[in-house]
C-alpha atoms as a PDB file:
ATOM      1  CA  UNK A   1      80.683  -1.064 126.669  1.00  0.00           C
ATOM      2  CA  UNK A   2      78.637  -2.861 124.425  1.00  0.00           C
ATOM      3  CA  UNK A   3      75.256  -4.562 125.119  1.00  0.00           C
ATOM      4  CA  UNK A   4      77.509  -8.277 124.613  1.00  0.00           C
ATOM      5  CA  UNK A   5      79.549  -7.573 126.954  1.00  0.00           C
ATOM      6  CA  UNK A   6      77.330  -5.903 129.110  1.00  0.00           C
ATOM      7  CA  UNK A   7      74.899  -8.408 129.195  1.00  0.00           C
ATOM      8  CA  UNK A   8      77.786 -11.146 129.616  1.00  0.00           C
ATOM      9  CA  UNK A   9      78.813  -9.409 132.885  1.00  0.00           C
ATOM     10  CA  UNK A  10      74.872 -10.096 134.330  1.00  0.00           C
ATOM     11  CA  UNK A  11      74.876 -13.486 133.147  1.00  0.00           C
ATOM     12  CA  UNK A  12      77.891 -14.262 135.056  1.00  0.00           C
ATOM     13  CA  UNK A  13      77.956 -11.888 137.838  1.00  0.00           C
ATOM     14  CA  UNK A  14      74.333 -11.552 138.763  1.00  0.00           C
ATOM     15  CA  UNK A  15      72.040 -14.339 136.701  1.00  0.00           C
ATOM     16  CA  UNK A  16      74.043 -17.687 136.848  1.00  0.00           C
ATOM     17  CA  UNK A  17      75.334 -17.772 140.554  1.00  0.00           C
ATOM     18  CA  UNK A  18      71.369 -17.016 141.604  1.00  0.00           C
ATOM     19  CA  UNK A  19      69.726 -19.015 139.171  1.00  0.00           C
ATOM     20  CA  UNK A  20      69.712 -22.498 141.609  1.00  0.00           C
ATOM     21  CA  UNK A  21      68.743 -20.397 144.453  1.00  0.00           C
ATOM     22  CA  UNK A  22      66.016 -18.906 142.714  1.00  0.00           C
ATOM     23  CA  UNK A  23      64.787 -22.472 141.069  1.00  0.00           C
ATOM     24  CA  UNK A  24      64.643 -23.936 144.712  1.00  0.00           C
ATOM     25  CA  UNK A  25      63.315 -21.325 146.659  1.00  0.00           C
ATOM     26  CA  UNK A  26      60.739 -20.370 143.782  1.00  0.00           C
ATOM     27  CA  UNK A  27      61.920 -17.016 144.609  1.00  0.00           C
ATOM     28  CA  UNK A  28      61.140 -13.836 141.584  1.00  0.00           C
ATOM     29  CA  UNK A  29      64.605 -12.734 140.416  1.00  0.00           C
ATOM     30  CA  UNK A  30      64.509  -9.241 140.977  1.00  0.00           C
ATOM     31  CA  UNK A  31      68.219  -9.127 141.232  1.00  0.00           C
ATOM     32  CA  UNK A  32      68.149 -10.337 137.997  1.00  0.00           C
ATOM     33  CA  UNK A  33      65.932  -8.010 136.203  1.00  0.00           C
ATOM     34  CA  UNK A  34      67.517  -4.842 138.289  1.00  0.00           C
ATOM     35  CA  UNK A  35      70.724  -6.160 136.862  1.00  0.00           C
ATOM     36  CA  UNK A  36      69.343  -6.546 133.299  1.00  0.00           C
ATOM     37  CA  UNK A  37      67.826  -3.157 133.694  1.00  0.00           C
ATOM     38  CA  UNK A  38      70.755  -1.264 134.666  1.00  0.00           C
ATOM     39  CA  UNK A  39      73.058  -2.795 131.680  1.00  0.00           C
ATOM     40  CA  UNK A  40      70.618  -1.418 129.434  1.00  0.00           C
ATOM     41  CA  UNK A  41      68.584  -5.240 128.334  1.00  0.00           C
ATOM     42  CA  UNK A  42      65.201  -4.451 129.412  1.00  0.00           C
ATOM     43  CA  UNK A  43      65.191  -1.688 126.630  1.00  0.00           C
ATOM     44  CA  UNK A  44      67.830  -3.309 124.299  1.00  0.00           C
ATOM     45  CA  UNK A  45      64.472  -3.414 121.657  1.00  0.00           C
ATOM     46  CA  UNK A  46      63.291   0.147 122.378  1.00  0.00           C
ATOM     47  CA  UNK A  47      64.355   2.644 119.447  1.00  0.00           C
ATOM     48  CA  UNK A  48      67.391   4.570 120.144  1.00  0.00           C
ATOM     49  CA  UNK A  49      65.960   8.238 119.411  1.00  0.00           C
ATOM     50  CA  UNK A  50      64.674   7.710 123.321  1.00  0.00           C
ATOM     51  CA  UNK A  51      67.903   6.255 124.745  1.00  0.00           C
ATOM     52  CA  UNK A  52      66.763   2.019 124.007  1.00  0.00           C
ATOM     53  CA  UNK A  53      69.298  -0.067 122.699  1.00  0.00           C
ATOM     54  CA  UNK A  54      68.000  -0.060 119.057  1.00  0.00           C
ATOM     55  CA  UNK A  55      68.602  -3.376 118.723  1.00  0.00           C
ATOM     56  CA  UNK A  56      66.138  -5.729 116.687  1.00  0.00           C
ATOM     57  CA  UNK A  57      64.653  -9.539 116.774  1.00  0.00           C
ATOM     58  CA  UNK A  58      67.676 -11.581 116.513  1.00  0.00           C
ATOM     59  CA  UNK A  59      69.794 -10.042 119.636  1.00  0.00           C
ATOM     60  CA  UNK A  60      66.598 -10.798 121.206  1.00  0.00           C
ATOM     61  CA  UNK A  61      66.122 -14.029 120.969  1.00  0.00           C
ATOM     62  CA  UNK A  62      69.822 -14.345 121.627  1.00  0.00           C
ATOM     63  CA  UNK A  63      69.343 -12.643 125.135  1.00  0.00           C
ATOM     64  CA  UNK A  64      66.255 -14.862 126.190  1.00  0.00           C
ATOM     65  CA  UNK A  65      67.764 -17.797 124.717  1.00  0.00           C
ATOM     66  CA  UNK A  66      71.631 -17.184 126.860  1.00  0.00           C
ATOM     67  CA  UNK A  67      69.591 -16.890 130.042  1.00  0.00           C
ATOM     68  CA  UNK A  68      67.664 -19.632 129.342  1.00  0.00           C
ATOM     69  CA  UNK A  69      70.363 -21.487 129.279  1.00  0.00           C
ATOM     70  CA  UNK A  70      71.341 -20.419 132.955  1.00  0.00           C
ATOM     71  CA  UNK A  71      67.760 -19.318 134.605  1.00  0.00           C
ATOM     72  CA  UNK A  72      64.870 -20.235 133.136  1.00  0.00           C
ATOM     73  CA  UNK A  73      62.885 -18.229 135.399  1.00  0.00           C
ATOM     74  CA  UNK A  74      64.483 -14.754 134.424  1.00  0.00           C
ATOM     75  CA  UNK A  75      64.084 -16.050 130.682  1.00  0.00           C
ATOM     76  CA  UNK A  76      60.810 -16.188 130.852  1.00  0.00           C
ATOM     77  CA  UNK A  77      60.267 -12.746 132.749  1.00  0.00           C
ATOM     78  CA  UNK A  78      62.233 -11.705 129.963  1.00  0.00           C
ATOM     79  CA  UNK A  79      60.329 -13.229 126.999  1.00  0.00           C
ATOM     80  CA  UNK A  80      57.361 -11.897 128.015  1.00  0.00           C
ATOM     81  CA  UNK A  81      58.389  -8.522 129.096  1.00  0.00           C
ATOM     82  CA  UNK A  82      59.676  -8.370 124.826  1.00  0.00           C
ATOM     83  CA  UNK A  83      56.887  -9.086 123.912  1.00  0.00           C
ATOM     84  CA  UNK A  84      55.136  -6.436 125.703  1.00  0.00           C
ATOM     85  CA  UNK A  85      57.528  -3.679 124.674  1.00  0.00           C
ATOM     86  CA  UNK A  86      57.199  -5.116 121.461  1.00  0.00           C
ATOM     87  CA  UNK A  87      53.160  -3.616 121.781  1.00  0.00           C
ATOM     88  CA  UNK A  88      54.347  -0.556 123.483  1.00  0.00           C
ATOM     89  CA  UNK A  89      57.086   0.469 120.664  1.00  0.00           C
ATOM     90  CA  UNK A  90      54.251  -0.257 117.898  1.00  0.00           C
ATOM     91  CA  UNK A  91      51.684   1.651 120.297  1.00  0.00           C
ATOM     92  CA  UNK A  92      52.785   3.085 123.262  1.00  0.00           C
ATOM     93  CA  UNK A  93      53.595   6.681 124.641  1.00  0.00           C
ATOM     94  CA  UNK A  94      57.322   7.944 124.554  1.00  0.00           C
ATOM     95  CA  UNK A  95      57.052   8.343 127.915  1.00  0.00           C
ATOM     96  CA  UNK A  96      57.303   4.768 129.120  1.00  0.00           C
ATOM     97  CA  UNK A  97      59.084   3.879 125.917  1.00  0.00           C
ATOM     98  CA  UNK A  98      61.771   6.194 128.023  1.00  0.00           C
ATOM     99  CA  UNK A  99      61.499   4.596 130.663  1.00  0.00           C
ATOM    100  CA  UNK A 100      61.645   1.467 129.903  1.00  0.00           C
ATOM    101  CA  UNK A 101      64.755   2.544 127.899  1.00  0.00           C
ATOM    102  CA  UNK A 102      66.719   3.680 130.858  1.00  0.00           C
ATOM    103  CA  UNK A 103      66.229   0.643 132.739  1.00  0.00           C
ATOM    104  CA  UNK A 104      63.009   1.473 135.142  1.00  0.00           C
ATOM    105  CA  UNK A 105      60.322  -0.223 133.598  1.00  0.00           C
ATOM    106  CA  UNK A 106      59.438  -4.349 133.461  1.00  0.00           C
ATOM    107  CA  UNK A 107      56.215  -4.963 131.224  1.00  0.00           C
ATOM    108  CA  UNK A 108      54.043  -7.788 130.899  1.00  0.00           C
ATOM    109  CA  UNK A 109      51.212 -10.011 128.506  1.00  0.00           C
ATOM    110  CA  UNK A 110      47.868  -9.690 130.436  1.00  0.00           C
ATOM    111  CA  UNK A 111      46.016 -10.901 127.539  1.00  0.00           C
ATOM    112  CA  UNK A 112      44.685 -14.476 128.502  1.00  0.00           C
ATOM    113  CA  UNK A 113      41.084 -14.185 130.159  1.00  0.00           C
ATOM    114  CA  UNK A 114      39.015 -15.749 133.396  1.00  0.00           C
ATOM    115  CA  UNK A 115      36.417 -18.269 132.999  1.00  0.00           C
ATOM    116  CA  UNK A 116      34.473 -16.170 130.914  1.00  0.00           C
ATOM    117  CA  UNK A 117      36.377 -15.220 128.343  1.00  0.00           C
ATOM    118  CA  UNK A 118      36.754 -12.286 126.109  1.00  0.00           C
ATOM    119  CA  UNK A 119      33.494 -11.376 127.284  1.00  0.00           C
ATOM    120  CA  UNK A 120      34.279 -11.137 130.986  1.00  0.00           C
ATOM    121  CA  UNK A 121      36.822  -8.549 130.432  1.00  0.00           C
ATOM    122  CA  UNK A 122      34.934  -5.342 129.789  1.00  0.00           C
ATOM    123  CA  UNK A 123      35.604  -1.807 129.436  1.00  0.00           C
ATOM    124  CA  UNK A 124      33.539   0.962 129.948  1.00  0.00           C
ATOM    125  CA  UNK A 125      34.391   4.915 129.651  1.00  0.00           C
ATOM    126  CA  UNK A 126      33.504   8.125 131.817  1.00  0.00           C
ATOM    127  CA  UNK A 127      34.684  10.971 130.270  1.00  0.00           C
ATOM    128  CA  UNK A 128      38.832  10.572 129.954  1.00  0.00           C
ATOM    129  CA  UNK A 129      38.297   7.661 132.205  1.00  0.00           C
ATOM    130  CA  UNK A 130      37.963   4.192 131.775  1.00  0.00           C
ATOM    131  CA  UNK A 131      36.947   1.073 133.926  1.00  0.00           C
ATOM    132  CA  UNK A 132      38.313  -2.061 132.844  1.00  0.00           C
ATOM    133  CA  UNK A 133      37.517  -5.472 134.417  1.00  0.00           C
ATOM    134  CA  UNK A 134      38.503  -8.770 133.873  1.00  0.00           C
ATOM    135  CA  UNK A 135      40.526 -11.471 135.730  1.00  0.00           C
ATOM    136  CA  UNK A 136      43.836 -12.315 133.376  1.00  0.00           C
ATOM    137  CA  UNK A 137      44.911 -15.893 134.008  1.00  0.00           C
ATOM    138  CA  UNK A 138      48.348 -17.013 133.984  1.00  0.00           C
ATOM    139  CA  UNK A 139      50.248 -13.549 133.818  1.00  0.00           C
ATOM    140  CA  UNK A 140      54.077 -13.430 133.796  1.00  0.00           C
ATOM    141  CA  UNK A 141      55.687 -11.717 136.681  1.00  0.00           C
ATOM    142  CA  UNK A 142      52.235 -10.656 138.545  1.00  0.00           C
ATOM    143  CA  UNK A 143      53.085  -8.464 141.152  1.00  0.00           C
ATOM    144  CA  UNK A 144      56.402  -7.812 139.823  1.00  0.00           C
ATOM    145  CA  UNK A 145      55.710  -5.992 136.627  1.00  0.00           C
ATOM    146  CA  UNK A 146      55.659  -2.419 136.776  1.00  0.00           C
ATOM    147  CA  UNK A 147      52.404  -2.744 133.685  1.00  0.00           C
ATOM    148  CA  UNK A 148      50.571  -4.561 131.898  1.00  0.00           C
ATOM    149  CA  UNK A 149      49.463  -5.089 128.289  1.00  0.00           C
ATOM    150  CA  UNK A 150      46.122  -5.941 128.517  1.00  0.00           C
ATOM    151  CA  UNK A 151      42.908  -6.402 126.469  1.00  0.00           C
ATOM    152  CA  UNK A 152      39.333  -5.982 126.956  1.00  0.00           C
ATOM    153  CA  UNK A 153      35.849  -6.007 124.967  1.00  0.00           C
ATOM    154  CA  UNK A 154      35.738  -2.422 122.596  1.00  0.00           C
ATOM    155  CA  UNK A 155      34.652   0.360 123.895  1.00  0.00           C
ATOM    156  CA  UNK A 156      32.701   1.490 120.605  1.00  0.00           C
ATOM    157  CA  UNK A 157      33.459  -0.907 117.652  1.00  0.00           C
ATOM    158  CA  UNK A 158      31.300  -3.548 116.773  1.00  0.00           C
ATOM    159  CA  UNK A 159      33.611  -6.748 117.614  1.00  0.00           C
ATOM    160  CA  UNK A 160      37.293  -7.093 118.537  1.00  0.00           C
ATOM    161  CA  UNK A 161      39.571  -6.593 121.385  1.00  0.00           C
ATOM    162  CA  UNK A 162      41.167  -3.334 122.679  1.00  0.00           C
ATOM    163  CA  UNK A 163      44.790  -3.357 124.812  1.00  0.00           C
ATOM    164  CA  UNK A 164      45.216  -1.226 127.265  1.00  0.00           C
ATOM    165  CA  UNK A 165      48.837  -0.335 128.911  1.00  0.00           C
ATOM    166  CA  UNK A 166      47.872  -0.738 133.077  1.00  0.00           C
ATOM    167  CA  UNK A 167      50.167   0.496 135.357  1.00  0.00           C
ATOM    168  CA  UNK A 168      50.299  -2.402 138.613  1.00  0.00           C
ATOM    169  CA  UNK A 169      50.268   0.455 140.773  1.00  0.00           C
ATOM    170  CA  UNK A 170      46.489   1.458 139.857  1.00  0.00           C
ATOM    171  CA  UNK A 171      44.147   0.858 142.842  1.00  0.00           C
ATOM    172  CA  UNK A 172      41.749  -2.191 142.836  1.00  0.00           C
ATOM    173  CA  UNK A 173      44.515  -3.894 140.575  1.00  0.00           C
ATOM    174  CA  UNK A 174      45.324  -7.037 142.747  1.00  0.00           C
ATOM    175  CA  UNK A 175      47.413 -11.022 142.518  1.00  0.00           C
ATOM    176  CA  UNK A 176      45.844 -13.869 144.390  1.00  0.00           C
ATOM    177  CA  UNK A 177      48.163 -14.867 146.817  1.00  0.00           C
ATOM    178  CA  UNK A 178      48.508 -18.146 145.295  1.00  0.00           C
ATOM    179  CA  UNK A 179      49.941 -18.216 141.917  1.00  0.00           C
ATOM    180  CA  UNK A 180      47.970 -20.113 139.247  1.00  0.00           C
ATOM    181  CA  UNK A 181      51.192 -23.094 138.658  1.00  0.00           C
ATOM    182  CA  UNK A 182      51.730 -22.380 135.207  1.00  0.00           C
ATOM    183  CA  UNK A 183      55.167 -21.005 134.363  1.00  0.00           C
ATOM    184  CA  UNK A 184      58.414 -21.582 135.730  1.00  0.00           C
ATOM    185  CA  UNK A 185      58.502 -21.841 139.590  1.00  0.00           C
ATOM    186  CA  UNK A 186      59.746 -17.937 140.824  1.00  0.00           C
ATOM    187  CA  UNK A 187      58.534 -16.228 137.789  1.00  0.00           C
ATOM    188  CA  UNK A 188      55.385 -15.245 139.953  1.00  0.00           C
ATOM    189  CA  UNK A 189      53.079 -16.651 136.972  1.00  0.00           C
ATOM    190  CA  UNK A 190      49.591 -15.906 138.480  1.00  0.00           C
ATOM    191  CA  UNK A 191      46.128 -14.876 137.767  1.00  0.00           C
ATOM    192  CA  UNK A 192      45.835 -10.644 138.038  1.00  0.00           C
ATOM    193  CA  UNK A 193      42.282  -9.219 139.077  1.00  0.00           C
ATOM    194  CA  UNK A 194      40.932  -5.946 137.877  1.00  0.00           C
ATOM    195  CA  UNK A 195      37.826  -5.399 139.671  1.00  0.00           C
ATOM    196  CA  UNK A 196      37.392  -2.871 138.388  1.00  0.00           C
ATOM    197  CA  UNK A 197      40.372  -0.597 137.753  1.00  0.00           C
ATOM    198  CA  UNK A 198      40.409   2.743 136.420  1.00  0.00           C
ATOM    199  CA  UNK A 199      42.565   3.947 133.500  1.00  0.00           C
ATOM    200  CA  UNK A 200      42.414   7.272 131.349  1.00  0.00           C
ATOM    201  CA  UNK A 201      41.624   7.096 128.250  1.00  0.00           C
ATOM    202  CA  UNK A 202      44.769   7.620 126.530  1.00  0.00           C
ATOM    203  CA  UNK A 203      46.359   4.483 128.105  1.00  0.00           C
ATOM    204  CA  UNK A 204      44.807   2.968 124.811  1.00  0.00           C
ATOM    205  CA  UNK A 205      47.202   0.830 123.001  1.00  0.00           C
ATOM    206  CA  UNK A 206      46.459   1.398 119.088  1.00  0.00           C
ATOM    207  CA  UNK A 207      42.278   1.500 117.773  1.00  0.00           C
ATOM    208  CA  UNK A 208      39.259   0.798 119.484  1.00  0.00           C
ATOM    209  CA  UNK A 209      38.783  -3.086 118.866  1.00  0.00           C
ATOM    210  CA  UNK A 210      42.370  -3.272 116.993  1.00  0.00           C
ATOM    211  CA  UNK A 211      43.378  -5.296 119.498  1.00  0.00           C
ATOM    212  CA  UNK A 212      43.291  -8.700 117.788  1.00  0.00           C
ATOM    213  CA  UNK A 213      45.240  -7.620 114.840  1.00  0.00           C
ATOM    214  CA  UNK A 214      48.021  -6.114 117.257  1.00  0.00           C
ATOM    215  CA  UNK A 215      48.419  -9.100 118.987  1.00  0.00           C
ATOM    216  CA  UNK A 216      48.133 -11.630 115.896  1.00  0.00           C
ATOM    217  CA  UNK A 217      50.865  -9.612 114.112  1.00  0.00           C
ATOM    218  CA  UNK A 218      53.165  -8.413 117.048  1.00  0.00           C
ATOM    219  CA  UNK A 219      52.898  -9.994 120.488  1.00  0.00           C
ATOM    220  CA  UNK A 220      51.879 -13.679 119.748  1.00  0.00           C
ATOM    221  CA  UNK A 221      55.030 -13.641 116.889  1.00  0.00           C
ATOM    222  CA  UNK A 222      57.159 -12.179 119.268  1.00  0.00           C
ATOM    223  CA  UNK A 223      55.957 -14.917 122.078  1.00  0.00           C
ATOM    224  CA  UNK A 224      56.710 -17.496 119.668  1.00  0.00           C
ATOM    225  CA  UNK A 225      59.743 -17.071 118.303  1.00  0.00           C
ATOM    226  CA  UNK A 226      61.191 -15.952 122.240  1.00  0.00           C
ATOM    227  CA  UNK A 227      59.711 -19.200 123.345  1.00  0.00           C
ATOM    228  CA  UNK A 228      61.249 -21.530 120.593  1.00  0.00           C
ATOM    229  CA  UNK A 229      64.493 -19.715 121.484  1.00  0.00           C
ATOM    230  CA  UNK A 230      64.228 -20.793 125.021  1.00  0.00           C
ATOM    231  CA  UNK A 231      63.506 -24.409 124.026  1.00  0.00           C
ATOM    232  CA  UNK A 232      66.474 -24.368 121.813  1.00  0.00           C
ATOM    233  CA  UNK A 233      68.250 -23.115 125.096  1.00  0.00           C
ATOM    234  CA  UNK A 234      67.223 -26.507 126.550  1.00  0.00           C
ATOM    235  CA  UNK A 235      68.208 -28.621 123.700  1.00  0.00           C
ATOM    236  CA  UNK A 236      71.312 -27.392 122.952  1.00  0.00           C
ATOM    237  CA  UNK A 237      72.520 -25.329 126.382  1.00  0.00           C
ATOM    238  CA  UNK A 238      76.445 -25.515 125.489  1.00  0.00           C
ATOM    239  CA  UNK A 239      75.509 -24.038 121.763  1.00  0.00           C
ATOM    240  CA  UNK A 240      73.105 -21.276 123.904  1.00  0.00           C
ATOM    241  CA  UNK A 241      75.873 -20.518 125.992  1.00  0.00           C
ATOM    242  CA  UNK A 242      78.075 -19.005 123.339  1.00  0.00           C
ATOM    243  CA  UNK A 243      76.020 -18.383 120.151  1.00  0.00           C
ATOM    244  CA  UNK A 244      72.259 -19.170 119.282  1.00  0.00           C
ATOM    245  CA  UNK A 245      71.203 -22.284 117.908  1.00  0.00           C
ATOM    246  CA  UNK A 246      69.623 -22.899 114.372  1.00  0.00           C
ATOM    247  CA  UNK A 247      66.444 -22.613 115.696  1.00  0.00           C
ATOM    248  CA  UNK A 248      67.110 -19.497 117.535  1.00  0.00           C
ATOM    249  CA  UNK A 249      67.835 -18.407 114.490  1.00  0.00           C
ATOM    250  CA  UNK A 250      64.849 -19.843 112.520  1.00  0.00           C
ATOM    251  CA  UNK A 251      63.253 -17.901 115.113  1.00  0.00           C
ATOM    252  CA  UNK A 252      65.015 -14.422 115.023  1.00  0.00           C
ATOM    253  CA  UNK A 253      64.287 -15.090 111.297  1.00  0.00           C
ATOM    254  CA  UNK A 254      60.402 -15.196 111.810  1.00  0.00           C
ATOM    255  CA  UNK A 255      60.847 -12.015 114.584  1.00  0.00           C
ATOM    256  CA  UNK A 256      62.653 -10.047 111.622  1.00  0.00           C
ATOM    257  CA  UNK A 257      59.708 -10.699 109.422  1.00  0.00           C
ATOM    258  CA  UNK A 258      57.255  -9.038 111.485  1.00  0.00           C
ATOM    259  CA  UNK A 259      58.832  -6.093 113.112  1.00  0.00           C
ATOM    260  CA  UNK A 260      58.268  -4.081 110.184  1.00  0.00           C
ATOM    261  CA  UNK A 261      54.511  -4.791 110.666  1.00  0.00           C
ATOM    262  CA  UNK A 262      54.814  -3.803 114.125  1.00  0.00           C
ATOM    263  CA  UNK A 263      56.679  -0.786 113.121  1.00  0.00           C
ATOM    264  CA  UNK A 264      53.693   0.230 110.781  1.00  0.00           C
ATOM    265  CA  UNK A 265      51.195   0.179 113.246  1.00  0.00           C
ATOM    266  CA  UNK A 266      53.579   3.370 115.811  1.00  0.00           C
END
């Protein structure tokens, strides 16, 4: 079966019927992103040498855009989660580029800081360890997400950011029970609290106090481009619904133009 009409199934089957139930209740769509796991769409980006879909920008922005169309909520659970994976491919281990391949594995964007900034979110190492803290404001799918791409102050270089890849399961890790309003109601959109957390060392996304030129020329493209294809979604929802608008395209277009960058920096 192809990833189409795969992903056609879960839009009708499991995605549409839910999506006004999820809108009103404010409930997270974990049917929904179960669903899109098991058909093979949370890895449709991840190479195919470790069982991911292989599959580029523009059937990207084609995905977030068709759900858009239907749930906005699971769109943008899904917008962000590419975005993420977009970091891990360029960055990340094999290991949970496998696993998010085969379905098991949602990611998220913890990169937005507290009231203090870049310069509340620190980092310091022990030996192979690592204690980051910071409080990320408005995070995607808080709670929800089985990691996070996150950044912090360097550990050694001079200026700059570093991203880290933090597993929500890692103790002292924690969501306010409130969530912070921003995002679409049910996309549990919320402020996550590292206070501090421990990491190892090799959970390191890329160089020491790379972090900012990661993020300028991978994530926040990525982001972008998925979010212009969601508000073509809303413009034009009967185009969405069977092939992308122009301006999904524009923006497939500008995702196309930086994956090679992303690529270079694996």
């Amino acid at each position: 079966m192809s990833y189409r009409n795969a992903f056609s199934r879960v839009l009708s089957d499991v995605i549409a019927p839910r999506a006004e139930r999820t809108g009103r209740e404010g409930s997270f769509p974990r049917g929904a992103v179960t669903a899109l796991g098991e058909a093979g769409l949370l890895g449709l980006t991840v190479s195919a040498d470790l069982g991911g879909g292989g599959r580029g920008p523009a059937e990207a922005a084609e995905v977030v855009a068709r759900i858009a169309g239907s749930c906005p909520v699971t769109a943008a659970v899904l917008q962000s989660h590419y975005a993420a994976v977009a970091v891990i491919e360029a960055c990340g281990s094999a290991w949970v580029r496998g696993e998010i391949a085969a379905g098991r594995h949602l990611s998220s964007l913890a990169l937005a800081d507290g009231a203090h900034g870049a310069a509340g979110a620190t980092a310091t190492r022990s030996g192979e360890v690592v204690a980051l803290s910071a409080r990320k404001r408005e995070v995607v799918a808080a709670g929800e997400a089985d990691s996070y791409v996150w950044s912090s102050s360097p550990l050694a270089a001079a200026d700059g950011l570093t991203l880290w890849l933090v597993p929500a399961h890692a103790p002292d890790l924690f969501v306010p029970a409130r969530p912070d309003g921003a995002g679409p109601r049910g996309s549990a959109t919320s402020t996550v609290v590292a206070d501090p957390v421990l990491v190892p060392a090799d959970a390191m996304l890329g160089e020491d106090g790379a972090g900012h030129d990661v993020v300028r020329r991978t994530a926040l493209p990525w982001l972008l481009a998925l979010r212009d294809a969601v508000g073509a979604a809303a413009v034009h929802p009967s185009v969405a619904a069977a092939e992308p608008a122009p301006s999904v395209r524009a923006g497939a277009a500008q995702l196309s133009a930086v994956a090679p960058a992303a690529t270079a920096l694996r």
